[in-house]
PDB file of N, CA and C in Angstrom:
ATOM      1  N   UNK A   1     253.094  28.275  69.565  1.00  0.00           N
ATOM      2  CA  UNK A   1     253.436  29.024  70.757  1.00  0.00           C
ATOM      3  C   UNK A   1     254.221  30.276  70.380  1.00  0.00           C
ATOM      4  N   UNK A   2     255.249  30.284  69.261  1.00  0.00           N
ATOM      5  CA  UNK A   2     255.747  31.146  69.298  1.00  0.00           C
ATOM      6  C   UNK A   2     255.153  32.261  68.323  1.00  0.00           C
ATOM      7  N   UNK A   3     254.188  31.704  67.415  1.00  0.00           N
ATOM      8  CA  UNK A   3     253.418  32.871  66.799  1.00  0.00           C
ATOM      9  C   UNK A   3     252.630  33.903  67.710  1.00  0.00           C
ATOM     10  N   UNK A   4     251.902  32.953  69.062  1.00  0.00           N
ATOM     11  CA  UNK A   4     251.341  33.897  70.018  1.00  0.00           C
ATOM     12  C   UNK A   4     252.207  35.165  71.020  1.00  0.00           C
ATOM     13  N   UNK A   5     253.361  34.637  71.125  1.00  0.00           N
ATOM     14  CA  UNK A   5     254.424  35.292  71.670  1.00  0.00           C
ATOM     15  C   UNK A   5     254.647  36.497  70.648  1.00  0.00           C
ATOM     16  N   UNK A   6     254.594  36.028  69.934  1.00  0.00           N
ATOM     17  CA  UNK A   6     255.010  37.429  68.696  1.00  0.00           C
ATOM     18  C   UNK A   6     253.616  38.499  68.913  1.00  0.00           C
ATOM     19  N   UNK A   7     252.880  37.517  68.330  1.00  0.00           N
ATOM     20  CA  UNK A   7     251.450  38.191  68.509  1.00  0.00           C
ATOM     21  C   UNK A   7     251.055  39.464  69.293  1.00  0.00           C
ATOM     22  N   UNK A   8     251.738  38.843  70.820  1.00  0.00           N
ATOM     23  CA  UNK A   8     251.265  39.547  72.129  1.00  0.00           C
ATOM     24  C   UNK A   8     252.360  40.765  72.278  1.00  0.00           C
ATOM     25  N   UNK A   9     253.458  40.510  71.594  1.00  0.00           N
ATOM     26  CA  UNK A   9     254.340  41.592  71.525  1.00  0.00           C
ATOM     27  C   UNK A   9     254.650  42.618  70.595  1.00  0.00           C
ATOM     28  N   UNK A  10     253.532  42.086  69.572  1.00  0.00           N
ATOM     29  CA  UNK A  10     252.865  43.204  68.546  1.00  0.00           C
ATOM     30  C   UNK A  10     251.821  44.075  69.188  1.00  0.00           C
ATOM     31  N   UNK A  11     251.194  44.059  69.441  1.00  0.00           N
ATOM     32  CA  UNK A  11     250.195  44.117  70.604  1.00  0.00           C
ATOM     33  C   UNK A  11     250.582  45.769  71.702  1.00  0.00           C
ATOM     34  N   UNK A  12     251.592  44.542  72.406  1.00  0.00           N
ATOM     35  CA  UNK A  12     251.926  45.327  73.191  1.00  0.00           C
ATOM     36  C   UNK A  12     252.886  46.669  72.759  1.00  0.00           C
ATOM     37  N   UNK A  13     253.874  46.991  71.840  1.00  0.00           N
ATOM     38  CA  UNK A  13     254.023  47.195  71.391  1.00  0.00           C
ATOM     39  C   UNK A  13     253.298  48.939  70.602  1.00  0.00           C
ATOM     40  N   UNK A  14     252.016  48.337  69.603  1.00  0.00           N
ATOM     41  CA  UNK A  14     251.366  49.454  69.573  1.00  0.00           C
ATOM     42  C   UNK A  14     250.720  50.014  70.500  1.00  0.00           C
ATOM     43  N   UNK A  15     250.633  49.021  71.789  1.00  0.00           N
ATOM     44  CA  UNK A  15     249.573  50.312  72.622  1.00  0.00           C
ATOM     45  C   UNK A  15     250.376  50.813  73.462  1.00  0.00           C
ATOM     46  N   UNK A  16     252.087  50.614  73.433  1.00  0.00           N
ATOM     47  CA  UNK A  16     253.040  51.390  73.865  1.00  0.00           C
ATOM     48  C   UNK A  16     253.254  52.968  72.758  1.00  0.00           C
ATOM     49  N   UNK A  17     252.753  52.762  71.960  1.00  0.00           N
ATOM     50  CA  UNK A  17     252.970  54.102  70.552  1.00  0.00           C
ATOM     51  C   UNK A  17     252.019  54.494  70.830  1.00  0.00           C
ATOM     52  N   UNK A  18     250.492  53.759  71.102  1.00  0.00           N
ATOM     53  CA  UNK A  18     249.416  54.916  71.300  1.00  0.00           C
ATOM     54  C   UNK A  18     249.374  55.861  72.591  1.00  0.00           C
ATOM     55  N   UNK A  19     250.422  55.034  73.583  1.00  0.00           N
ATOM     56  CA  UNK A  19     250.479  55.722  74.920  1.00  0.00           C
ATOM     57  C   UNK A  19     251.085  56.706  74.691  1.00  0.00           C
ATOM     58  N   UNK A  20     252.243  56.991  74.010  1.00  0.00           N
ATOM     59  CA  UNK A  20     253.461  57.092  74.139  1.00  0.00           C
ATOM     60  C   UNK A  20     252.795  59.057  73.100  1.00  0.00           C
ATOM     61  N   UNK A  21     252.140  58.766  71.942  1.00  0.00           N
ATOM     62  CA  UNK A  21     251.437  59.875  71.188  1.00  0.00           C
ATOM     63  C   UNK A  21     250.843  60.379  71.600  1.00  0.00           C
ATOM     64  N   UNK A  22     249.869  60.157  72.678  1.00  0.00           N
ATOM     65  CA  UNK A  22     248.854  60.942  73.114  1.00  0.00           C
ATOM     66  C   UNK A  22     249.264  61.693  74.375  1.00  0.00           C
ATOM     67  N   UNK A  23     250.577  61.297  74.935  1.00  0.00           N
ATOM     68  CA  UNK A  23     250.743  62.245  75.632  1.00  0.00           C
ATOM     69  C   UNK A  23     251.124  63.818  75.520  1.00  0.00           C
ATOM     70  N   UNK A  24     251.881  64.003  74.622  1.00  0.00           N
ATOM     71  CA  UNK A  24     252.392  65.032  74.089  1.00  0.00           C
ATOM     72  C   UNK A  24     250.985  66.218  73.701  1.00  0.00           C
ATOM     73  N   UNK A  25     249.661  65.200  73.487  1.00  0.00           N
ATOM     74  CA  UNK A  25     248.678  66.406  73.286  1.00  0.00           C
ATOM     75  C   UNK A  25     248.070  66.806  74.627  1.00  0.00           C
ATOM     76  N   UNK A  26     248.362  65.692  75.667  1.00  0.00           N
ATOM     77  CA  UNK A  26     247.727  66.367  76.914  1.00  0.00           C
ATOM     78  C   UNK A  26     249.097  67.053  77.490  1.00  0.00           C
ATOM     79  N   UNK A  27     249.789  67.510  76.949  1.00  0.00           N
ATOM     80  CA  UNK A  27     250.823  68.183  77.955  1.00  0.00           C
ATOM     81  C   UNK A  27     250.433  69.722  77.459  1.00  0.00           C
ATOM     82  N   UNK A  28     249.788  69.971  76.313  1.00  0.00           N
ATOM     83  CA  UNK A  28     249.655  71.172  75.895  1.00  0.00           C
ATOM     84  C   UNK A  28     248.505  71.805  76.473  1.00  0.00           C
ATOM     85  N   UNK A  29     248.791  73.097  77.042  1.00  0.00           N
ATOM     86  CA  UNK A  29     247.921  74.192  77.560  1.00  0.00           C
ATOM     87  C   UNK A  29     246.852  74.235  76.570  1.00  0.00           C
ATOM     88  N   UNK A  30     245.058  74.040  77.643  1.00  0.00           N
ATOM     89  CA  UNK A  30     244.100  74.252  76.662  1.00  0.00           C
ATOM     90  C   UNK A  30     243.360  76.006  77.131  1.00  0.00           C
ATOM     91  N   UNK A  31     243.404  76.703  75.906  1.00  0.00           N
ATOM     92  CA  UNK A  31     242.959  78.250  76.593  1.00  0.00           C
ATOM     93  C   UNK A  31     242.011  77.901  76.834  1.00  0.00           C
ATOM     94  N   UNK A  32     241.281  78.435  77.830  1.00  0.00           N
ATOM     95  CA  UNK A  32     239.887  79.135  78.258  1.00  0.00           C
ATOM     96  C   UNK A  32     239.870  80.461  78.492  1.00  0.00           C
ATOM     97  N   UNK A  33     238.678  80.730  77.460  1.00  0.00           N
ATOM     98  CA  UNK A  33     238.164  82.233  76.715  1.00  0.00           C
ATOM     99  C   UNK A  33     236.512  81.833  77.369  1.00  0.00           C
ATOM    100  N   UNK A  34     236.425  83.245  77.960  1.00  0.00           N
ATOM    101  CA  UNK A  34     235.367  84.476  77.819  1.00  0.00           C
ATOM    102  C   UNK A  34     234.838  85.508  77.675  1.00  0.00           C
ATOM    103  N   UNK A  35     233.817  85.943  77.731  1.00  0.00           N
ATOM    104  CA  UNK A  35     233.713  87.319  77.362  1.00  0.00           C
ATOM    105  C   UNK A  35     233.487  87.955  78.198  1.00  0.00           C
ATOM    106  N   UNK A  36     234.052  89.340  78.407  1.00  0.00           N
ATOM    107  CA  UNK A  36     233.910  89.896  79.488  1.00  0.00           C
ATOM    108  C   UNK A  36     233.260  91.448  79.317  1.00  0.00           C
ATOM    109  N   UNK A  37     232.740  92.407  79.757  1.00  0.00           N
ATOM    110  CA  UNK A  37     232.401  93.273  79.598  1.00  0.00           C
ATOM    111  C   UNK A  37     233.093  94.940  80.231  1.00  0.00           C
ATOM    112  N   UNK A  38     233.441  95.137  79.531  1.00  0.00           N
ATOM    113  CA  UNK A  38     234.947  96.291  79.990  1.00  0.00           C
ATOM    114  C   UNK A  38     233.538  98.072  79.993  1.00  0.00           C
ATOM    115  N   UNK A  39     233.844  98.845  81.328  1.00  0.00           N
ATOM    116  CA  UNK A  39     233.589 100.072  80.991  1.00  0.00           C
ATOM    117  C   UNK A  39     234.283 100.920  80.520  1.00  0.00           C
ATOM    118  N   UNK A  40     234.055 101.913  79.654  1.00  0.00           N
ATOM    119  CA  UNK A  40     234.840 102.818  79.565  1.00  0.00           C
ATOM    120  C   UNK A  40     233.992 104.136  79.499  1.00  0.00           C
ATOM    121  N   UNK A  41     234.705 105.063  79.990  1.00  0.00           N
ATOM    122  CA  UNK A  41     233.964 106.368  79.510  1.00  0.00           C
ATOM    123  C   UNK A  41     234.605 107.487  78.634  1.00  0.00           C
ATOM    124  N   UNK A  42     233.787 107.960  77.884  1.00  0.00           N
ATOM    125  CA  UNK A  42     234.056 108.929  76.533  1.00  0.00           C
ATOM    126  C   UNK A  42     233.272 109.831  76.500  1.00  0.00           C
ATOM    127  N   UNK A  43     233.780 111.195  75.914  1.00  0.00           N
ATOM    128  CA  UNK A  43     233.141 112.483  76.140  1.00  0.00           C
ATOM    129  C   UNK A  43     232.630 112.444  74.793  1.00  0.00           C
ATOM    130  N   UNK A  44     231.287 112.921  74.650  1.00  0.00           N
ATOM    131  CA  UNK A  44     230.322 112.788  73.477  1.00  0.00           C
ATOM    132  C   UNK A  44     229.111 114.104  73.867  1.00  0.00           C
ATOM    133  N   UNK A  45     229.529 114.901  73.184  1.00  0.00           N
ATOM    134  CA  UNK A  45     228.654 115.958  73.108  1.00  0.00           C
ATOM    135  C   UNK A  45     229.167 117.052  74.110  1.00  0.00           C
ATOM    136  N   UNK A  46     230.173 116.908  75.016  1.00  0.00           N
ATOM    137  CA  UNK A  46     230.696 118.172  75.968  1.00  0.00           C
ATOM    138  C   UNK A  46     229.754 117.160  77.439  1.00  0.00           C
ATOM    139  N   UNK A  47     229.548 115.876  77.079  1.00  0.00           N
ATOM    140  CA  UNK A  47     229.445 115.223  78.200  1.00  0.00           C
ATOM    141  C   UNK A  47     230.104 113.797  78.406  1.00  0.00           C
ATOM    142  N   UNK A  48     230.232 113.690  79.853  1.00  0.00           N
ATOM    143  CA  UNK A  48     230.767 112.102  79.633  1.00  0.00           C
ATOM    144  C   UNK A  48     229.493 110.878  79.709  1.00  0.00           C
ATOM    145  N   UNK A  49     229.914 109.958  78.859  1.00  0.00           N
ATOM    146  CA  UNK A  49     228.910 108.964  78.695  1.00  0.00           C
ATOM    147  C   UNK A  49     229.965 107.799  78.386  1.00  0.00           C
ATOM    148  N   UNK A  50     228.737 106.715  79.779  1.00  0.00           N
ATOM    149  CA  UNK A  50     229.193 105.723  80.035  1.00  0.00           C
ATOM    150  C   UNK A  50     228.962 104.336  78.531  1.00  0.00           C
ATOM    151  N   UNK A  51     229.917 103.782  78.215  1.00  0.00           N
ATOM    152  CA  UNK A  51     230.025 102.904  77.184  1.00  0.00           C
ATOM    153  C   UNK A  51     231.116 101.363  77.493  1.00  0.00           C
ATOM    154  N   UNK A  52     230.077 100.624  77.276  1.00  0.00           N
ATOM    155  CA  UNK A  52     230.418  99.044  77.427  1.00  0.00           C
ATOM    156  C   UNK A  52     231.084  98.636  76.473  1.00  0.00           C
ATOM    157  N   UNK A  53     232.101  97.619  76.401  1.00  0.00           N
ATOM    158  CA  UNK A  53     232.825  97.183  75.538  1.00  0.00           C
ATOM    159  C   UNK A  53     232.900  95.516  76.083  1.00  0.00           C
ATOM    160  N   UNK A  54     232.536  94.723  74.760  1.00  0.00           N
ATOM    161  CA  UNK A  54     232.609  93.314  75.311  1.00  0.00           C
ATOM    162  C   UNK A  54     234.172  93.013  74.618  1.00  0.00           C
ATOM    163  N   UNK A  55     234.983  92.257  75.198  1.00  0.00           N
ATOM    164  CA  UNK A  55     235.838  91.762  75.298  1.00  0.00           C
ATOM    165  C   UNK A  55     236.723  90.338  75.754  1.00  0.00           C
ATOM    166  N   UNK A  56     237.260  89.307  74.440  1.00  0.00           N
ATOM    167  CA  UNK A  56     237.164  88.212  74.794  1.00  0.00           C
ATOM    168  C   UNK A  56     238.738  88.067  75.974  1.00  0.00           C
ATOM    169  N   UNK A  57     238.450  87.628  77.159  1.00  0.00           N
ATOM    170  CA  UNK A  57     240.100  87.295  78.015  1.00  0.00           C
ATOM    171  C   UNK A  57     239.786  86.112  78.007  1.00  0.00           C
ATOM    172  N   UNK A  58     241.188  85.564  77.887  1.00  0.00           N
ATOM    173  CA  UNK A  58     241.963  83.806  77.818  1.00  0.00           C
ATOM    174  C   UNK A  58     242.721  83.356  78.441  1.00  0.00           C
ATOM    175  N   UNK A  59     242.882  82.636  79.491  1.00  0.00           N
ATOM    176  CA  UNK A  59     244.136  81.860  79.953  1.00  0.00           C
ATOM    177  C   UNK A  59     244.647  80.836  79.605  1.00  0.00           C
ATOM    178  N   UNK A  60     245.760  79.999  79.937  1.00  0.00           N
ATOM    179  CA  UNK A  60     246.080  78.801  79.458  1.00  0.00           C
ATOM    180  C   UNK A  60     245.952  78.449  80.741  1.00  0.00           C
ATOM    181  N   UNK A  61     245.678  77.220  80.716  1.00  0.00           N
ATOM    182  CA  UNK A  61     245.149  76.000  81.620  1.00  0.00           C
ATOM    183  C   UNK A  61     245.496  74.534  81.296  1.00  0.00           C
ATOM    184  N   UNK A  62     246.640  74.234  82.096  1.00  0.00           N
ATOM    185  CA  UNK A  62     246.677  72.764  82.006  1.00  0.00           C
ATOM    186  C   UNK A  62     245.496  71.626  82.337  1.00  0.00           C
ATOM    187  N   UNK A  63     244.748  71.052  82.155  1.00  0.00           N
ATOM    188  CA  UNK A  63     244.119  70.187  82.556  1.00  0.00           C
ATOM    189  C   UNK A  63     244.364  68.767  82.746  1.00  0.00           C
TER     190      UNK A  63
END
């Protein structure tokens, strides 16, 4: 009886440490990145011409 008692409080025990670890990685902000496409315009030749620029923006996001 009392080996099972031990047993169950080994047990319990580690899946108090596995609880206890994995929280700390869900508390951390996961970024979300895309790409976005930025205009800009620039004078090229004594004219202006329109030019795209891709560009990655990110937020942090708790989930």
């Amino acid at each position: 009886m009392r080996n099972v008692l031990l047993a169950l409080a080994g047990v319990a025990m580690l899946a108090g440490s596995i609880a206890v670890a994995s929280e700390p990685a869900l508390a951390h902000p996961k970024p979300v990145c895309h790409w976005v496409k930025i205009k800009r315009y620039v004078w090229r030749d004594g004219h202006r011409k329109l030019v795209f620029i891709r560009a990655e923006s990110c937020r942090n996001r708790v989930w």
